[in-house]
Protein backbone atom coordinates (compact mmCIF):
# COMPACT_ATOMS: atom_id res chain seq x y z
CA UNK A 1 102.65 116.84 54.23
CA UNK A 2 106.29 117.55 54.13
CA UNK A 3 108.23 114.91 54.14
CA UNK A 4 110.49 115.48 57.31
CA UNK A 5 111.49 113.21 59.82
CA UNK A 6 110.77 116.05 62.51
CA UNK A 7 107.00 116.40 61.49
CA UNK A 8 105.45 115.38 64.27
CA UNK A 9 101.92 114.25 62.24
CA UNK A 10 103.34 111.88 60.59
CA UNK A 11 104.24 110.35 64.06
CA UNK A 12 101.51 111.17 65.35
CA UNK A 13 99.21 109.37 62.84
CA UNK A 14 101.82 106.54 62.68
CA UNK A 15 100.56 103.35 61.66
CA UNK A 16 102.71 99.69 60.96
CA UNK A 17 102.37 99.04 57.36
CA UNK A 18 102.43 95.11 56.08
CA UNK A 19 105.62 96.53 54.48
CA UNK A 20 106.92 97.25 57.78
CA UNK A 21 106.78 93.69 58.96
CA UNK A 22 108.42 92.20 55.56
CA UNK A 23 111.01 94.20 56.40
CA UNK A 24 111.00 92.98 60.38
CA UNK A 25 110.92 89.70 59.02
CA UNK A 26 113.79 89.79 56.63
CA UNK A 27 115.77 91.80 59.48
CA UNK A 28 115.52 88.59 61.48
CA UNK A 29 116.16 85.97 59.04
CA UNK A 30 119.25 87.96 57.68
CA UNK A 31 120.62 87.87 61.79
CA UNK A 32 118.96 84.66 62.48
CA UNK A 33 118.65 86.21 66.24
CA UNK A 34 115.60 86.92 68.05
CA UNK A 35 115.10 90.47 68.81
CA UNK A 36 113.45 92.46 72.19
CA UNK A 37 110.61 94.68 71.24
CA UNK A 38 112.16 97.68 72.06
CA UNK A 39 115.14 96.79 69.94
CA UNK A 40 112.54 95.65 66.95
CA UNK A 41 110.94 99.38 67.74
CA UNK A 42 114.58 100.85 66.78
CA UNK A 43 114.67 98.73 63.91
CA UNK A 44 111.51 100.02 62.14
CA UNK A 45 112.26 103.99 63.39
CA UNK A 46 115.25 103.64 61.64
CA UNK A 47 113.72 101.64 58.76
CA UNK A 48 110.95 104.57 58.38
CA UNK A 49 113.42 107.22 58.53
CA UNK A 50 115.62 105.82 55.60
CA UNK A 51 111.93 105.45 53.81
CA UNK A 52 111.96 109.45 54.16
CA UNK A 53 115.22 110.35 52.85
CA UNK A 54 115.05 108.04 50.07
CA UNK A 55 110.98 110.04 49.19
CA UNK A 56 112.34 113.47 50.29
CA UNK A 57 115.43 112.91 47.77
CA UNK A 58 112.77 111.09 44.97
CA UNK A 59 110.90 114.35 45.32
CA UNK A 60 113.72 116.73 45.26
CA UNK A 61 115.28 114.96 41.88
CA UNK A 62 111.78 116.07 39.88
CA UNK A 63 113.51 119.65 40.06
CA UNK A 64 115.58 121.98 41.55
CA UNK A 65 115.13 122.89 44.50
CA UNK A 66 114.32 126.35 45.01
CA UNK A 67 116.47 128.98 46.76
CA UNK A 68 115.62 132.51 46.32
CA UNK A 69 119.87 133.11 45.81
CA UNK A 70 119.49 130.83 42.80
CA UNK A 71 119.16 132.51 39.23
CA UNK A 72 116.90 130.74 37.03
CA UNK A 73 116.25 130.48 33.69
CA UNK A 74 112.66 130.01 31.31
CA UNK A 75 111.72 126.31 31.38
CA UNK A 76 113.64 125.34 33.91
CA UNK A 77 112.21 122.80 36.95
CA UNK A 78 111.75 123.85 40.26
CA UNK A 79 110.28 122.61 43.50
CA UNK A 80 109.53 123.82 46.31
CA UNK A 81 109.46 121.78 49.54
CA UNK A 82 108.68 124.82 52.13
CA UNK A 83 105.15 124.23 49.82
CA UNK A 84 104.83 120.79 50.59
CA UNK A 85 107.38 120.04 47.41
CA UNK A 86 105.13 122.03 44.91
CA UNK A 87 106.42 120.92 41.43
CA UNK A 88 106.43 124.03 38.55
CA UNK A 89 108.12 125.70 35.58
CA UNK A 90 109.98 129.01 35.11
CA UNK A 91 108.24 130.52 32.36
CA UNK A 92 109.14 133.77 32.82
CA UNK A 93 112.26 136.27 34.44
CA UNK A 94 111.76 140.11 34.57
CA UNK A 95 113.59 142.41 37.28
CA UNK A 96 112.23 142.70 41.00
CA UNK A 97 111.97 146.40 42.01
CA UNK A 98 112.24 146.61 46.13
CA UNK A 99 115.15 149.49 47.10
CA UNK A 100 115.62 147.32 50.48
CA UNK A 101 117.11 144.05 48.20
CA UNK A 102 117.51 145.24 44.32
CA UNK A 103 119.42 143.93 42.32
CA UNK A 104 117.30 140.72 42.29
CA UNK A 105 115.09 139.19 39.83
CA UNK A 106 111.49 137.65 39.97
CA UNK A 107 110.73 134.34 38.62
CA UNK A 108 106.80 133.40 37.17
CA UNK A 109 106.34 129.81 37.76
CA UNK A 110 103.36 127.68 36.31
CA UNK A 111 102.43 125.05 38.93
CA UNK A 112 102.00 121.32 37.76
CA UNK A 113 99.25 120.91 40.34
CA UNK A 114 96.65 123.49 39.19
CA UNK A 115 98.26 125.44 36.50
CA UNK A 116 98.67 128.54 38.83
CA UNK A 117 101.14 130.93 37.92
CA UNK A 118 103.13 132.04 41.09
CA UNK A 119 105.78 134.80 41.65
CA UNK A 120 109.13 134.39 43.84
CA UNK A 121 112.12 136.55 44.40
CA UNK A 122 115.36 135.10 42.55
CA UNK A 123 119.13 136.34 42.73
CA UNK A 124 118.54 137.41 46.28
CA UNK A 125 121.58 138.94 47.43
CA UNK A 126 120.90 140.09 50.40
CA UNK A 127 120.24 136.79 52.17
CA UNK A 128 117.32 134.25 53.00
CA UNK A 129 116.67 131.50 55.41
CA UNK A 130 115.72 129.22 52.80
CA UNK A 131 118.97 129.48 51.02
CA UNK A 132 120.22 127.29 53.73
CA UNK A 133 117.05 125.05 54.49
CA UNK A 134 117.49 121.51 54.67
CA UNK A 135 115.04 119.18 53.31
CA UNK A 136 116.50 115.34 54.45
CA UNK A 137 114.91 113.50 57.01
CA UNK A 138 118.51 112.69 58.60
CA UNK A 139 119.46 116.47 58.81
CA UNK A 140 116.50 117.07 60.94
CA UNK A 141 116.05 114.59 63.66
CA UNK A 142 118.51 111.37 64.41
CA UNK A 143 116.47 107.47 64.46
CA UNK A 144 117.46 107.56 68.58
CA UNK A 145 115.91 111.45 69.20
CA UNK A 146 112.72 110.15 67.70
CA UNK A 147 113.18 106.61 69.55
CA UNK A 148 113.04 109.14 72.54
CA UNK A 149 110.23 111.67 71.62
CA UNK A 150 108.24 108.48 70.30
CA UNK A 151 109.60 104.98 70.78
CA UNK A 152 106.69 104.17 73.49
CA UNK A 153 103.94 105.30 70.85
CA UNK A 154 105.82 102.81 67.82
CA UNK A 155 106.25 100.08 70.37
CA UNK A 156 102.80 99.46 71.38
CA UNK A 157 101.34 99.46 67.64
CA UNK A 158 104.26 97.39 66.38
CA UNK A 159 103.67 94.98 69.57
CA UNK A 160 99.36 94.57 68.16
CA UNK A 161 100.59 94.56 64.82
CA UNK A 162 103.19 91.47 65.81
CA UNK A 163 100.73 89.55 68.34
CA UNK A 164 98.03 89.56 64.99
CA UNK A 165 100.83 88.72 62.48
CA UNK A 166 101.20 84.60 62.21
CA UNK A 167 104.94 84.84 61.34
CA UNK A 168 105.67 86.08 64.37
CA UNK A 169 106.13 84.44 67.65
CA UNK A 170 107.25 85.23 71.29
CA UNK A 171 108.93 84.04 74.23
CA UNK A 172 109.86 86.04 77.33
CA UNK A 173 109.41 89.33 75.50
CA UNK A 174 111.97 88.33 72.34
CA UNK A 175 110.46 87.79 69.33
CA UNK A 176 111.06 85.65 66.20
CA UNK A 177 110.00 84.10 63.06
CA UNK A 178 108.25 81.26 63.18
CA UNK A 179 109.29 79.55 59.81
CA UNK A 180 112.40 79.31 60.93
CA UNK A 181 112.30 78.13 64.17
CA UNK A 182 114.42 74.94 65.02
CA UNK A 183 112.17 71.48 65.60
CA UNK A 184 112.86 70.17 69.01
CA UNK A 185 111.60 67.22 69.75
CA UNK A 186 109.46 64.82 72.37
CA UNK A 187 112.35 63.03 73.23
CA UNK A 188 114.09 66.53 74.09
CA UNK A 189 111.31 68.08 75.91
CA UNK A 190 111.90 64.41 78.01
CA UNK A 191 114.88 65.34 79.04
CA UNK A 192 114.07 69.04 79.78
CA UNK A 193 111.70 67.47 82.38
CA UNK A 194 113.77 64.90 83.79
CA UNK A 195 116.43 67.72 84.40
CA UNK A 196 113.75 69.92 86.47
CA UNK A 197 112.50 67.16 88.14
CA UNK A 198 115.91 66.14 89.53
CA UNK A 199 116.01 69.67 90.43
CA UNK A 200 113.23 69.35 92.69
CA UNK A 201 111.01 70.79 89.92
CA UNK A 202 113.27 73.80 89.15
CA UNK A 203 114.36 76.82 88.40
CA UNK A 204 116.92 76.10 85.61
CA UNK A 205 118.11 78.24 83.07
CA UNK A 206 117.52 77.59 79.02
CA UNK A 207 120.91 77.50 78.62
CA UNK A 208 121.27 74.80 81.30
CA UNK A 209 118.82 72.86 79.71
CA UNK A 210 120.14 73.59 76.24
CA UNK A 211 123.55 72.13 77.68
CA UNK A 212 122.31 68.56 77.87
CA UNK A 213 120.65 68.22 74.72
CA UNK A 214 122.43 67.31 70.93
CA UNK A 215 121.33 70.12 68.78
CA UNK A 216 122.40 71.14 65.39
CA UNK A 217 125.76 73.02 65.53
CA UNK A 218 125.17 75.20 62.46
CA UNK A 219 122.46 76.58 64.21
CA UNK A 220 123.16 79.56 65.93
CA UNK A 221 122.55 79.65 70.13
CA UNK A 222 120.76 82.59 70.29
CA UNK A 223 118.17 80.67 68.05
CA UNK A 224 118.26 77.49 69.34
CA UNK A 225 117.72 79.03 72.98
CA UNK A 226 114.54 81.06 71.18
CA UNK A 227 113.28 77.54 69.81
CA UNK A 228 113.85 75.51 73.30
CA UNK A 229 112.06 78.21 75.18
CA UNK A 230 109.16 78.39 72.52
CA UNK A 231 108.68 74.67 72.40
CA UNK A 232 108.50 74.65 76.44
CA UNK A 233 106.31 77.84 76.90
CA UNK A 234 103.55 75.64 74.73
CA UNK A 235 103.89 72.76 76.45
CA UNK A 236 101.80 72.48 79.56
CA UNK A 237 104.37 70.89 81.37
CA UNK A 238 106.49 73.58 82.15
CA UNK A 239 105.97 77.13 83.55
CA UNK A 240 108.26 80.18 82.91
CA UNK A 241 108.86 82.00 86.38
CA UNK A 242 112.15 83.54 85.64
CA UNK A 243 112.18 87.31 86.79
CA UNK A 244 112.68 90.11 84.36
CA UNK A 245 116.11 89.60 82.50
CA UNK A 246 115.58 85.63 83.17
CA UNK A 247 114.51 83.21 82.04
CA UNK A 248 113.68 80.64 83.86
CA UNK A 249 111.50 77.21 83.60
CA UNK A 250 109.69 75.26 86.25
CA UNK A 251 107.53 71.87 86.44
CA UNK A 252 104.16 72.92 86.71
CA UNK A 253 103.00 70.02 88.93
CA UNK A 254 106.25 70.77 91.00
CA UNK A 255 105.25 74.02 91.69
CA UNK A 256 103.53 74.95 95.13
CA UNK A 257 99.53 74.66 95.49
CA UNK A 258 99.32 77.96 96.99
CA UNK A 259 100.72 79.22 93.53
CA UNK A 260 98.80 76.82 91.06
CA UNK A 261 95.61 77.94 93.22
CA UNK A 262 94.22 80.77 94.85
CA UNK A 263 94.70 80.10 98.80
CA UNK A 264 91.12 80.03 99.94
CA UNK A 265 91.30 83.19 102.28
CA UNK A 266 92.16 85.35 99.20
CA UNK A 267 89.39 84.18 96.93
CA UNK A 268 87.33 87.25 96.50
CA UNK A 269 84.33 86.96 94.84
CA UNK A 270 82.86 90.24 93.40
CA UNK A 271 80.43 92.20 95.21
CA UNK A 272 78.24 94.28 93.29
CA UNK A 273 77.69 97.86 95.10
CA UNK A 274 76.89 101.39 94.03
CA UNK A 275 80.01 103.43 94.06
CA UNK A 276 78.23 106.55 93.97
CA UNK A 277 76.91 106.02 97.52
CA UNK A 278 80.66 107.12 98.47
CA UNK A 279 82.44 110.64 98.15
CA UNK A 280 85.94 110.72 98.24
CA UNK A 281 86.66 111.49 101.97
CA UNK A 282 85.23 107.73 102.46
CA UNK A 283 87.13 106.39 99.08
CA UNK A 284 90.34 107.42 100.87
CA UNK A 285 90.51 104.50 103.16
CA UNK A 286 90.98 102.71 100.06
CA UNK A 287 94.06 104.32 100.23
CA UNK A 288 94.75 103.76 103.60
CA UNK A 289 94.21 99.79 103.47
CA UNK A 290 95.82 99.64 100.07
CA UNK A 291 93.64 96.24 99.51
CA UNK A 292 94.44 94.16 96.14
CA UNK A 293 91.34 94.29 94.94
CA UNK A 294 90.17 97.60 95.63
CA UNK A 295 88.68 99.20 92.39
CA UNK A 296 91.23 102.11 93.19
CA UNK A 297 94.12 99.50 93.77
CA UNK A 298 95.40 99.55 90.10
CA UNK A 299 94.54 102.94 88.41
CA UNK A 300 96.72 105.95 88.73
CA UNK A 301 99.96 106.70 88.71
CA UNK A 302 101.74 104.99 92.00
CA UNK A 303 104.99 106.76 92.99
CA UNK A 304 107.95 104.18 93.53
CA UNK A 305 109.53 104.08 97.02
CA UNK A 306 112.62 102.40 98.28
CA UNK A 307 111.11 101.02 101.37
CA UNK A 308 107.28 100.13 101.73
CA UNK A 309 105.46 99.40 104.92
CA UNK A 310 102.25 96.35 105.02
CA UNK A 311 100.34 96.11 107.50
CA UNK A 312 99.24 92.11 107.43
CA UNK A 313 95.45 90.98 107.07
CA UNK A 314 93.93 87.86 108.40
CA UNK A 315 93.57 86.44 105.37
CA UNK A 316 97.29 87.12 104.06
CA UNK A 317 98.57 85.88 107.86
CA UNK A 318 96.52 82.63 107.02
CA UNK A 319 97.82 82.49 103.05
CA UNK A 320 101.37 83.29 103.81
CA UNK A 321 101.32 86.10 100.95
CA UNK A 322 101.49 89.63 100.76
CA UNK A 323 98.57 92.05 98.25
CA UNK A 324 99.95 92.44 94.96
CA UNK A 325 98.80 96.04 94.61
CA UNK A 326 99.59 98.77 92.74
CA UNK A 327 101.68 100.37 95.57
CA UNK A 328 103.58 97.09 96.06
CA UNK A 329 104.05 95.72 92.62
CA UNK A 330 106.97 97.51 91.54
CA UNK A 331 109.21 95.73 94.40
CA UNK A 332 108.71 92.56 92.87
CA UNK A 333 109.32 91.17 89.89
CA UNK A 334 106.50 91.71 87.50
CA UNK A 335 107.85 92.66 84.00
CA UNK A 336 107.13 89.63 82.51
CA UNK A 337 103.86 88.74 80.96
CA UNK A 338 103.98 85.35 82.17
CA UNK A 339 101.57 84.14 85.78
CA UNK A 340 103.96 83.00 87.63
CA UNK A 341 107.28 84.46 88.71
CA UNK A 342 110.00 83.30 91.28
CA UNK A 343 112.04 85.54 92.95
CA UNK A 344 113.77 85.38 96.45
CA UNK A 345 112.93 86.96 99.37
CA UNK A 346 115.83 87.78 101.89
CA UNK A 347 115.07 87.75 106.02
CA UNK A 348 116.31 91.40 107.02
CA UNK A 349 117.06 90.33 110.13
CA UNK A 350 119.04 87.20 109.86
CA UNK A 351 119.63 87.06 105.89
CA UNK A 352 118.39 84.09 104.97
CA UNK A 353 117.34 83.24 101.46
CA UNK A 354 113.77 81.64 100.83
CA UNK A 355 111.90 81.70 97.41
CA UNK A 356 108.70 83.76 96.96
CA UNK A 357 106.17 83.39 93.91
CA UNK A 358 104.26 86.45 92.54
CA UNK A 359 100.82 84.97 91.30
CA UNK A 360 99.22 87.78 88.79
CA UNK A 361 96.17 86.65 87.98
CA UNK A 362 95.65 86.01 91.90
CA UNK A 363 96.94 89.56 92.73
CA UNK A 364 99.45 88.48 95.93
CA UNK A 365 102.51 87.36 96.80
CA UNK A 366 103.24 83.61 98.08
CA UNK A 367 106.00 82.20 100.24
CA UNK A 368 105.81 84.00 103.68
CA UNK A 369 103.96 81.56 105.73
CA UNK A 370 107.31 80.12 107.64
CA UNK A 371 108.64 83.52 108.05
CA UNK A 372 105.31 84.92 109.29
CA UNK A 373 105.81 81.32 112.05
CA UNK A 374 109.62 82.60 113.05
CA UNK A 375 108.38 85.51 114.19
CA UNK A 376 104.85 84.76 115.65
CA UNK A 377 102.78 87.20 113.29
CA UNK A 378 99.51 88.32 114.19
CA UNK A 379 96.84 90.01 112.03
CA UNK A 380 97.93 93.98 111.94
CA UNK A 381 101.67 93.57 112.01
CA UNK A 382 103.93 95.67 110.29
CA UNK A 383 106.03 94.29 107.51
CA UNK A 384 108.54 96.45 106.14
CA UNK A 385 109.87 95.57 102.44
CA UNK A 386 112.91 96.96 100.61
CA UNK A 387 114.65 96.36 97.27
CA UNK A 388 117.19 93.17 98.04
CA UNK A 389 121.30 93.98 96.90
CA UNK A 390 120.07 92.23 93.40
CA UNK A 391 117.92 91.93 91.17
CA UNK A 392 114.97 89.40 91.74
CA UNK A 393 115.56 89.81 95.50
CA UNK A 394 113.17 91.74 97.84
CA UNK A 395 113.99 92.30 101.61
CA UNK A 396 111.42 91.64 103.88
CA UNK A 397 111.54 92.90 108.05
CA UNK A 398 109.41 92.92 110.86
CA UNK A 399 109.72 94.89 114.01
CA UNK A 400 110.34 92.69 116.68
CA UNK A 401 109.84 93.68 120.37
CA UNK A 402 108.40 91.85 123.12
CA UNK A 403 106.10 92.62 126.09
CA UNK A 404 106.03 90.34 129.21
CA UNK A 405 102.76 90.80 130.30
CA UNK A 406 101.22 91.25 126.30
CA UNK A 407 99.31 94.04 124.55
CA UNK A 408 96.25 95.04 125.31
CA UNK A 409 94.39 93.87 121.98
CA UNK A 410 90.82 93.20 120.86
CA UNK A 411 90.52 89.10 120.20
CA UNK A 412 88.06 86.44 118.90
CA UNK A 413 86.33 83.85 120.51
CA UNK A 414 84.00 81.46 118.37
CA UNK A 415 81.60 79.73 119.70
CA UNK A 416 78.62 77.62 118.81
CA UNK A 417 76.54 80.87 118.60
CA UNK A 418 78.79 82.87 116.81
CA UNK A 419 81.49 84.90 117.56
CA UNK A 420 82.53 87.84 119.86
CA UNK A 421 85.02 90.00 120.55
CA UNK A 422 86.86 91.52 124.32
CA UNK A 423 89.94 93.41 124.88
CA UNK A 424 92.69 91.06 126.69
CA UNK A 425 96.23 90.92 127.53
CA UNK A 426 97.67 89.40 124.50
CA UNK A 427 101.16 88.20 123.59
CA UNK A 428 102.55 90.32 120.89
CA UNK A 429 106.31 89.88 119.58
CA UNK A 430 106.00 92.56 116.64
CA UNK A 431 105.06 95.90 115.97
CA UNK A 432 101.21 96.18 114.94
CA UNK A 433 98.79 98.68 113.55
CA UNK A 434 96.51 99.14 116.45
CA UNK A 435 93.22 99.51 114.21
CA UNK A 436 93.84 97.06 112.18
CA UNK A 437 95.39 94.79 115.04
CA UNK A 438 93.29 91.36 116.03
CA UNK A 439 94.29 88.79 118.43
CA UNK A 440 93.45 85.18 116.74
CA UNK A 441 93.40 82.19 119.39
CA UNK A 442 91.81 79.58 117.06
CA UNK A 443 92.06 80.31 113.32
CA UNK A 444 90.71 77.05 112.67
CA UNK A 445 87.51 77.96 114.62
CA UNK A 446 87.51 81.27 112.96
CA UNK A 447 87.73 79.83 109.81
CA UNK A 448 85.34 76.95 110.54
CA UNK A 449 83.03 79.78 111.12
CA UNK A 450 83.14 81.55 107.94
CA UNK A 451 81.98 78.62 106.61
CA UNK A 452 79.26 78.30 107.98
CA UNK A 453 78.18 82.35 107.62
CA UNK A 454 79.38 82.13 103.70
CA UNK A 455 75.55 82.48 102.85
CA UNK A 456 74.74 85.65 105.07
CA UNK A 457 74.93 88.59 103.38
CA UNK A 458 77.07 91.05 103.65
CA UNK A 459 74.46 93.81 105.07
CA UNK A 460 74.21 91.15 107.77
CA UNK A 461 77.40 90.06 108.07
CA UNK A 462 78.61 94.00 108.67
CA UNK A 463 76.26 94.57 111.08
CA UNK A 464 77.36 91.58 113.39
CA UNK A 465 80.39 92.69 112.80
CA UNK A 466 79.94 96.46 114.07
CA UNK A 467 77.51 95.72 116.94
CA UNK A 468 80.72 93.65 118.20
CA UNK A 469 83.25 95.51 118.38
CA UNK A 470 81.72 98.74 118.68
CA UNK A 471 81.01 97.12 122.60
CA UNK A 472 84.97 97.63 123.06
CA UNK A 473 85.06 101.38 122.63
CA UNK A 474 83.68 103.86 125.24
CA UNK A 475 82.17 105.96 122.88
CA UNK A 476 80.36 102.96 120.37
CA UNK A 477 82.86 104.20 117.56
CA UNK A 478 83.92 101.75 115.18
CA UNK A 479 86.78 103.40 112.57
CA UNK A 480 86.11 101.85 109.41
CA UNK A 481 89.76 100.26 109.24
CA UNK A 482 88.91 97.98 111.87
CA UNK A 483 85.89 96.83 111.00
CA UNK A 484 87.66 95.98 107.22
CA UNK A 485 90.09 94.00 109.50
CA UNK A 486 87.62 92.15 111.70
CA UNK A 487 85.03 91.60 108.73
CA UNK A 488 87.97 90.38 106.64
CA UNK A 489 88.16 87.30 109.59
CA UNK A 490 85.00 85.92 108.10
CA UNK A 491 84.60 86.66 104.37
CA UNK A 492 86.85 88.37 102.15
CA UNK A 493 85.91 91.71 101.25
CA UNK A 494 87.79 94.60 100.00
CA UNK A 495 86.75 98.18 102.24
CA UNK A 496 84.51 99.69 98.77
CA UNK A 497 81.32 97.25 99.17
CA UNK A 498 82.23 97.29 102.93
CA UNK A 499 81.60 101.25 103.04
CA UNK A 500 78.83 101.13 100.53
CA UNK A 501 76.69 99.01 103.12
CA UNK A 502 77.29 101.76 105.88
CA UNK A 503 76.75 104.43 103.89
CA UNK A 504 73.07 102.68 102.21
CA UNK A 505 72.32 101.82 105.45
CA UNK A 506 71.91 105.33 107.13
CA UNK A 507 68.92 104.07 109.25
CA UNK A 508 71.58 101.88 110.85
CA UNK A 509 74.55 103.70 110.68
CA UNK A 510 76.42 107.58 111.17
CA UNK A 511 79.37 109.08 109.69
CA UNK A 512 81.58 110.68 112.66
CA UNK A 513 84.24 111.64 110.27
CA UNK A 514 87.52 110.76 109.93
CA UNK A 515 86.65 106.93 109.07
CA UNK A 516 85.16 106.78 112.15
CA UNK A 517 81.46 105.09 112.22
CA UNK A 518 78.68 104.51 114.93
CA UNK A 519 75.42 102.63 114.96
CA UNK A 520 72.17 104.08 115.53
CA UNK A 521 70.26 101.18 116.29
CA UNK A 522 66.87 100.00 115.03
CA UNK A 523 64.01 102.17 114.76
């Protein structure tokens, strides 16, 4: 293989060599400043190019490099790196005879590989494009052009071959060497928590932290705020919620219950189901729900908007949170690696500040359950979110209105027996999606309720379901993004295993089109 920066198999077959890391690890002990991975990435494409040069000019010293202008003599050296630096000797110069380029002269050279004698044209007057060829790495292709064509390709191998390496270590996406990491101590990690517990469990900077503790002055502050964060990120005291850019540390048992554990309307446990039941015109209410755990929710590529629309569940109107989904996730704050990130949410009506918690593992958003109070939320409403003026802040709106006499809106009664459903004058203050929209009187009795049906199944539990609100409409149509909204009252359930029991069940149930379902009855 030549030996050119620009070849794009050797990038392509790039690997990180233990070489590579010696040299990562003497790049940080030499700055004695922990580095981001992208900048780490720079650091070895630059590192790999100089490797080049310094082989492409090794090679090129065996011999002269051959240019068909040259004139050459018996026993001379020459290589030839349009050959993949073939290495021979000149043992032989008689006249070339070609009327388009005479005079020129035609060198026999013996090559050191095999022993193959091989002809080429010498004293070329008349002009070749290897004559001015260039055979350095640099000459080709700058470090940042190949940062460019390749940087995401290095950066994930050198971020497996780091995470495997012991003498590495990482906090908040900045990585160091572990050997020389400053010692901090119990007594310092004491005062860390006494600081965030006078600040009513947090969020406080490193460097505000940092501030209030006695730490060696000949050690440098970027390493000393690397060693403070690493010794808090392994204790389980503290939490790192700080946004991307930030970071920022927390008290753990400080932190909300909602975020520390799963609100009990969002706990979804999985439903096996047979995906192939369901052909893509019924997949795309999956789609149209946009629900966080939807098998579709996270695969894809999601296009990033400035303004999103939600339309608000039952069992996010209960949690206080918003779906983390695909869709969604790029409003918030999710660049870090860590669970649990704050950020603030901003009231686009009235602009006031309130902090919100994205929960990863959970897959929502917490912090909305006063806001979704102020403006008496109902399951369906609209919430519209937008980017906030700065980083780490999202802007969250509803769409007030109000009605004197109430929407007409299917609603809930719970009963001893059960549960039903009727169409009433209902007081609504906020724009709603009227499929998804469902008046709630007693949530306590609603969710009193689902505990008692949490061992139906979910073949059973659908077909309650259906047979109860397919009474409302004329017709005995049920579209399936209401009966996802209802059924989601009484277990949670993404629409996939939802639509997989209508579409097993065709004894019970018809496709009308268009989401739209009806029941057939028994036979």
């Amino acid at each position: 293989m030549e030996l050119s920066a620009k070849n794009d198999q050797y990038w392509a077959n790039f690997t990180v060599l233990p070489t590579d890391l010696e040299y990562l690890i003497n790049f940080l002990l030499e700055g004695e400043e922990p580095k981001s991975l992208d900048a780490l990435t720079t650091v070895l494409i630059r590192y790999r190019c100089q490797q080049l040069e310094t082989l492409a000019q090794q090679s090129l010293s065996k011999g002269r490099v051959y240019r068909p202008a040259d004139v050459y003599e018996v026993g001379e050296a020459v290589i030839f790196p349009h050959l993949g630096n073939l290495l021979g000797e000149v043992v032989a110069v008689r006249d070339g005879h070609n009327p388009e380029h005479e005079p020129f002269s035609v060198i026999q050279v013996r090559m050191e590989e095999d022993g193959r004698v091989q002809e080429f044209a010498a004293a070329l007057t008349t002009g070749h494009a290897l004559d001015e060829a260039s055979y350095l790495p640099s000459d080709d292709v700058s470090p940042e052009e190949l940062h460019t064509r390749y940087g995401s390709q290095v950066k994930a191998m050198l971020k497996e071959a780091l995470e495997r390496d012991s003498h590495f270590v990482t906090v908040a996406g900045t990585w160091f060497v572990r050997e020389l990491l400053m010692e901090v101590s119990p007594v310092q990690l004491n005062i860390a928590e006494a600081m965030l517990d006078m600040a009513s469990g947090g969020p406080l900077s490193t460097d505000a932290l940092l501030a209030e503790m006695d730490l060696p002055a000949e050690i440098s502050e970027p390493l000393q705020l690397f060693s403070l964060e690493y010794a808090l990120e392994r204790e389980g005291r503290f939490d790192e919620v700080g946004p991307a850019g930030q970071a920022l540390w927390y008290l753990r048992r400080m932190e909300p219950q909602q975020v520390l554990e799963i609100p009990t309307h969002l706990r979804y446990v999985p439903i096996p189901y047979n995906r192939g039941f369901l052909d893509e015109s019924v997949l795309s209410l999956e789609t149209l729900v946009d629900d966080e755990w939807s098998d579709a929710s996270f695969d894809g590529d999601v296009t990033a908007e400035d303004t999103l629309t939600v339309t608000l569940s039952y069992p996010h109107w209960r949690s206080g949170t918003l779906p983390l989904t695909a869709k969604l996730a790029h409003l918030f704050p999710t660049a870090r690696l860590t669970d649990h990130i704050q950020f603030t949410f901003v009231d686009g009506e009235t602009g006031d500040e309130f902090p919100g918690w994205v929960v990863r593992s959970g897959r929502y958003v917490y912090g909305l359950e006063a806001f979704y109070a102020s403006y008496n939320l109902e399951p369906g409403s609209y919430i519209d979110l937008a980017y906030g003026e700065d980083p780490g802040k999202v802007l969250v709106s509803v769409r007030p209105f109000r009605s004197r006499r109430g929407e007409w809106l299917r609603t809930v009664s719970v009963d001893s027996d059960g549960f039903s459903f009727e169409v009433t004058r209902y007081p609504v203050f906020c724009e709603f999606d009227e499929l998804s929209a469902v008046g709630v009187p007693d949530p306590e009795a609603v969710d009193a309720l689902a505990e008692r049906l949490r061992q139906v199944s979910l073949e059973s539990l659908v077909k309650q379901v259906f047979q109860g609100i397919a009474v409302l409409s004329l017709q005995r149509a049920v579209h399936a993004e209401t009966l996802y909204s209802v059924l989601n009252l009484l277990r949670r359930v993404p629409p996939a295993p939802m639509l997989a029991v209508l579409a097993a069940e065709r004894q019970y149930y018809v496709s009308l089109g268009d989401h739209y379902w009806a029941y057939k009855g028994e036979d």
